[in-house]
N, C-alpha and C. Protein backbone atom coordinates (compact mmCIF):
# COMPACT_ATOMS: atom_id res chain seq x y z
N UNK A 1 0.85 -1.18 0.00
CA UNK A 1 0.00 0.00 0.00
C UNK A 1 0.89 1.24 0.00
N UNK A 2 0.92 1.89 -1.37
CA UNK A 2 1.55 3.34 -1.35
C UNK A 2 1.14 4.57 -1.04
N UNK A 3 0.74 4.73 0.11
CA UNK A 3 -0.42 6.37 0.30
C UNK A 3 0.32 7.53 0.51
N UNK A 4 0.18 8.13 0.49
CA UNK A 4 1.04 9.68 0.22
C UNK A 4 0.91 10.07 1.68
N UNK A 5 1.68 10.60 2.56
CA UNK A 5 1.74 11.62 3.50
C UNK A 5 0.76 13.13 3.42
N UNK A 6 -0.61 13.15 4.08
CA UNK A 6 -0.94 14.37 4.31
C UNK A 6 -0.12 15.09 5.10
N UNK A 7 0.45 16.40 5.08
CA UNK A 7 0.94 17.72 5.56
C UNK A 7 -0.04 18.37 6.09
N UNK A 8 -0.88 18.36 6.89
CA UNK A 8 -2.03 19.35 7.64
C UNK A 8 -1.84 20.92 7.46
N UNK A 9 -0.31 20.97 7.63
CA UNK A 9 0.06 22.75 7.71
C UNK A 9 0.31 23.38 6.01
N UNK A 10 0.13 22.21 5.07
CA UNK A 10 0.30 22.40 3.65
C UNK A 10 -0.29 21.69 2.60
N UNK A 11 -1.64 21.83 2.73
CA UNK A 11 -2.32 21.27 1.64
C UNK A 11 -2.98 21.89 0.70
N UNK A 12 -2.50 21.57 -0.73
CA UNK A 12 -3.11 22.40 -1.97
C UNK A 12 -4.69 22.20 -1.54
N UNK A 13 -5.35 22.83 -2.35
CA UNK A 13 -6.79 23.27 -2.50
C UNK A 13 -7.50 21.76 -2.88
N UNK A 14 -7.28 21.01 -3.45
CA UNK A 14 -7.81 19.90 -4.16
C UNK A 14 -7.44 18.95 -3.22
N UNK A 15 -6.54 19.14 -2.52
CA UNK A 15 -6.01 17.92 -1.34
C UNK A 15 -7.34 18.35 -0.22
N UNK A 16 -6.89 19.77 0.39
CA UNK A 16 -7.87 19.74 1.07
C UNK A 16 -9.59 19.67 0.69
N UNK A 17 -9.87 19.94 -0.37
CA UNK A 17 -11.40 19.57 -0.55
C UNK A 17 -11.63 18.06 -0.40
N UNK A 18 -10.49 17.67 -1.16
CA UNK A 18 -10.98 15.95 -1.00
C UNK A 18 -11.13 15.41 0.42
N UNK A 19 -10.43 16.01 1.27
CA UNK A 19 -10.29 15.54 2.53
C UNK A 19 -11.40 15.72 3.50
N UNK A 20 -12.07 17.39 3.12
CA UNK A 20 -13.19 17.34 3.68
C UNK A 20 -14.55 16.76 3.35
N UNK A 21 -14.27 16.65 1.94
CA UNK A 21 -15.53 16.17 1.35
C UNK A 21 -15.87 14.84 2.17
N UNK A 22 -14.67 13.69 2.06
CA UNK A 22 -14.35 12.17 2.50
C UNK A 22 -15.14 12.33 4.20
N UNK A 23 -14.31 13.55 5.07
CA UNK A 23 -14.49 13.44 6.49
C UNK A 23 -15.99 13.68 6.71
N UNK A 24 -16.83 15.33 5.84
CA UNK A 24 -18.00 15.41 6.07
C UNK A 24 -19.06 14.87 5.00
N UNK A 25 -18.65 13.47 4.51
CA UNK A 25 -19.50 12.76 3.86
C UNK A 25 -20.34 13.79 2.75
N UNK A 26 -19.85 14.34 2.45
CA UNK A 26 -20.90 15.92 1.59
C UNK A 26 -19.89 16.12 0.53
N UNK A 27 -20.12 16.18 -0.83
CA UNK A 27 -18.81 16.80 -1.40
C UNK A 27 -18.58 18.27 -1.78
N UNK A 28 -17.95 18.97 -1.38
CA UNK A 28 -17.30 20.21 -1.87
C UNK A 28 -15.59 20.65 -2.40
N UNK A 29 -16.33 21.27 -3.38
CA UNK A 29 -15.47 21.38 -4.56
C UNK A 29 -13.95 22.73 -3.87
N UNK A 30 -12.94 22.53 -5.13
CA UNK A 30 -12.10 22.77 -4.63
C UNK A 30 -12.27 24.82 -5.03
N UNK A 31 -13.08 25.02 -5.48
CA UNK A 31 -13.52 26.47 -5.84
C UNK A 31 -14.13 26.54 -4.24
N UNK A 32 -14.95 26.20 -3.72
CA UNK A 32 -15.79 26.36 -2.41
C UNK A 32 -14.24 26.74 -1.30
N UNK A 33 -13.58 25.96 -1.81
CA UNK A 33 -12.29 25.48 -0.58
C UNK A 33 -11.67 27.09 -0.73
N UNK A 34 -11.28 27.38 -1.86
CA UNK A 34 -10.20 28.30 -2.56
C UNK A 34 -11.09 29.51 -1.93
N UNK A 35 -12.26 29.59 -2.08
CA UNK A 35 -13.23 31.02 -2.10
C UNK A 35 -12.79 31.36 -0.25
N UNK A 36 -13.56 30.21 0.51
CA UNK A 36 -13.34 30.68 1.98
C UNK A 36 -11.58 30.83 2.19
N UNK A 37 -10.65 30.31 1.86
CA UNK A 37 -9.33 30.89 1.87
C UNK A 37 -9.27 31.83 1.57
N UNK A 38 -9.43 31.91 0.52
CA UNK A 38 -8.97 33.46 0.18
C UNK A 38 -9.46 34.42 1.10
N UNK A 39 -10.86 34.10 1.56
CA UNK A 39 -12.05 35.44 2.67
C UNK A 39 -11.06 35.25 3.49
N UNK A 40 -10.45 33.96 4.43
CA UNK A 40 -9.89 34.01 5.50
C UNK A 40 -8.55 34.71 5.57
N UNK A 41 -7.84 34.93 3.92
CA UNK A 41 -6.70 35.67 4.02
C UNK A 41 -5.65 34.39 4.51
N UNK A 42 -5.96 33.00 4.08
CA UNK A 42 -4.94 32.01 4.53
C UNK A 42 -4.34 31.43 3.88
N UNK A 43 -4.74 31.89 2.34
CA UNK A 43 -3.92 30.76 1.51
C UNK A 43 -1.78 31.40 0.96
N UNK A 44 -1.52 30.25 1.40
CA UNK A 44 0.26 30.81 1.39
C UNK A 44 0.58 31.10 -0.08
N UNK A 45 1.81 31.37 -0.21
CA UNK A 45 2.58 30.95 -1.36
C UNK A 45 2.32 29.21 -1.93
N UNK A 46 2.40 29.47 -3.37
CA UNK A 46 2.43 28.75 -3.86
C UNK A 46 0.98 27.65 -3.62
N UNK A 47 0.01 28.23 -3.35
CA UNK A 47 -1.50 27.97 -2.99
C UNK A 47 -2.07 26.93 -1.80
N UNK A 48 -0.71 26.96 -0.97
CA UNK A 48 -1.09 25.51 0.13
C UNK A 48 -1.99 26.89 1.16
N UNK A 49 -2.64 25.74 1.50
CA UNK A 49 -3.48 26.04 3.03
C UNK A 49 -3.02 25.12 4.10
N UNK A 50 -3.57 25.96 5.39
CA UNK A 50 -3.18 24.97 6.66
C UNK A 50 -4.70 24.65 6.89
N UNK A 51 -4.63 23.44 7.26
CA UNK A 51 -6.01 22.94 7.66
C UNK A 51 -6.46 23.42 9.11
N UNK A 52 -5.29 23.77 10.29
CA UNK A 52 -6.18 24.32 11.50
C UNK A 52 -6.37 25.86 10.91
N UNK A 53 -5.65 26.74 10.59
CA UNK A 53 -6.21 27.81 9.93
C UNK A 53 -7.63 28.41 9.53
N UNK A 54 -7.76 26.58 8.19
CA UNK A 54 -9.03 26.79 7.72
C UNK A 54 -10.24 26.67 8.67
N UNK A 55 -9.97 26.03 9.56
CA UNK A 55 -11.19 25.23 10.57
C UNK A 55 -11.51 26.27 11.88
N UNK A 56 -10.19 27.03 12.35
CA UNK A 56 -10.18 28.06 12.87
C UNK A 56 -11.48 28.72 12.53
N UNK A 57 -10.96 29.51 11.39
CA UNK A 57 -11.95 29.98 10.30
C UNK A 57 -13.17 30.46 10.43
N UNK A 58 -13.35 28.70 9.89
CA UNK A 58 -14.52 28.91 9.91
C UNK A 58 -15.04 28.26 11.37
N UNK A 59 -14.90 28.08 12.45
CA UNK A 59 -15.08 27.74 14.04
C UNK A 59 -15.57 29.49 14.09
N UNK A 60 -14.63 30.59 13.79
CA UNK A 60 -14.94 32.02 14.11
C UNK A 60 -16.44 32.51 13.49
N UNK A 61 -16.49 31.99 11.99
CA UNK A 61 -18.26 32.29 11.26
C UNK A 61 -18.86 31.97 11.84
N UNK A 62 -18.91 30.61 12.05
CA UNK A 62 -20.32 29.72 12.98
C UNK A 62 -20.42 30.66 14.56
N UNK A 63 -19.54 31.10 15.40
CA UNK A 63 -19.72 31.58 16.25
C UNK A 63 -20.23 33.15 16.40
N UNK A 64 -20.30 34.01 14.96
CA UNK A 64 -20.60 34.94 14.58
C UNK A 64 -19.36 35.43 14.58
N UNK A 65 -18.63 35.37 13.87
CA UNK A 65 -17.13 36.42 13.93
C UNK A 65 -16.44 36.97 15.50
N UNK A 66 -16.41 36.29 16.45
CA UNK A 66 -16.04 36.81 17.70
C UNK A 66 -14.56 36.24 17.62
N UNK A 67 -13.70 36.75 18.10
CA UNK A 67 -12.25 36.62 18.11
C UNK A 67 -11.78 36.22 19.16
């Protein structure tokens, strides 16, 4: 079995959609992924995201934007 190493602190856009799609049984696309990055102001160089970043995130929307 050859499976690739996820990087949590560096995953392209398409890594992480797949990942959430798989975890929240729902699929969302890697435009959905890219759009809330970009709002959150998290996506790095060279287009990786960090996954606590993203979840951060959006943990802050659901709570109404409180910091």
């Amino acid at each position: 079995m050859n499976q690739k190493t996820v990087k949590i602190t560096a995953l392209t856009v398409e890594e992480l959609a797949k990942l959430l799609s798989q975890a929240g049984r729902k699929a969302i696309s890697g435009q959905e992924v890219l759009a809330i990055a970009e709002a959150a102001g998290i996506v790095r160089p060279g287009g990786m995201i960090n996954l606590i970043e993203y979840t951060a995130f959006l943990a802050r929307e659901v709570a109404g934007g409180a910091d």
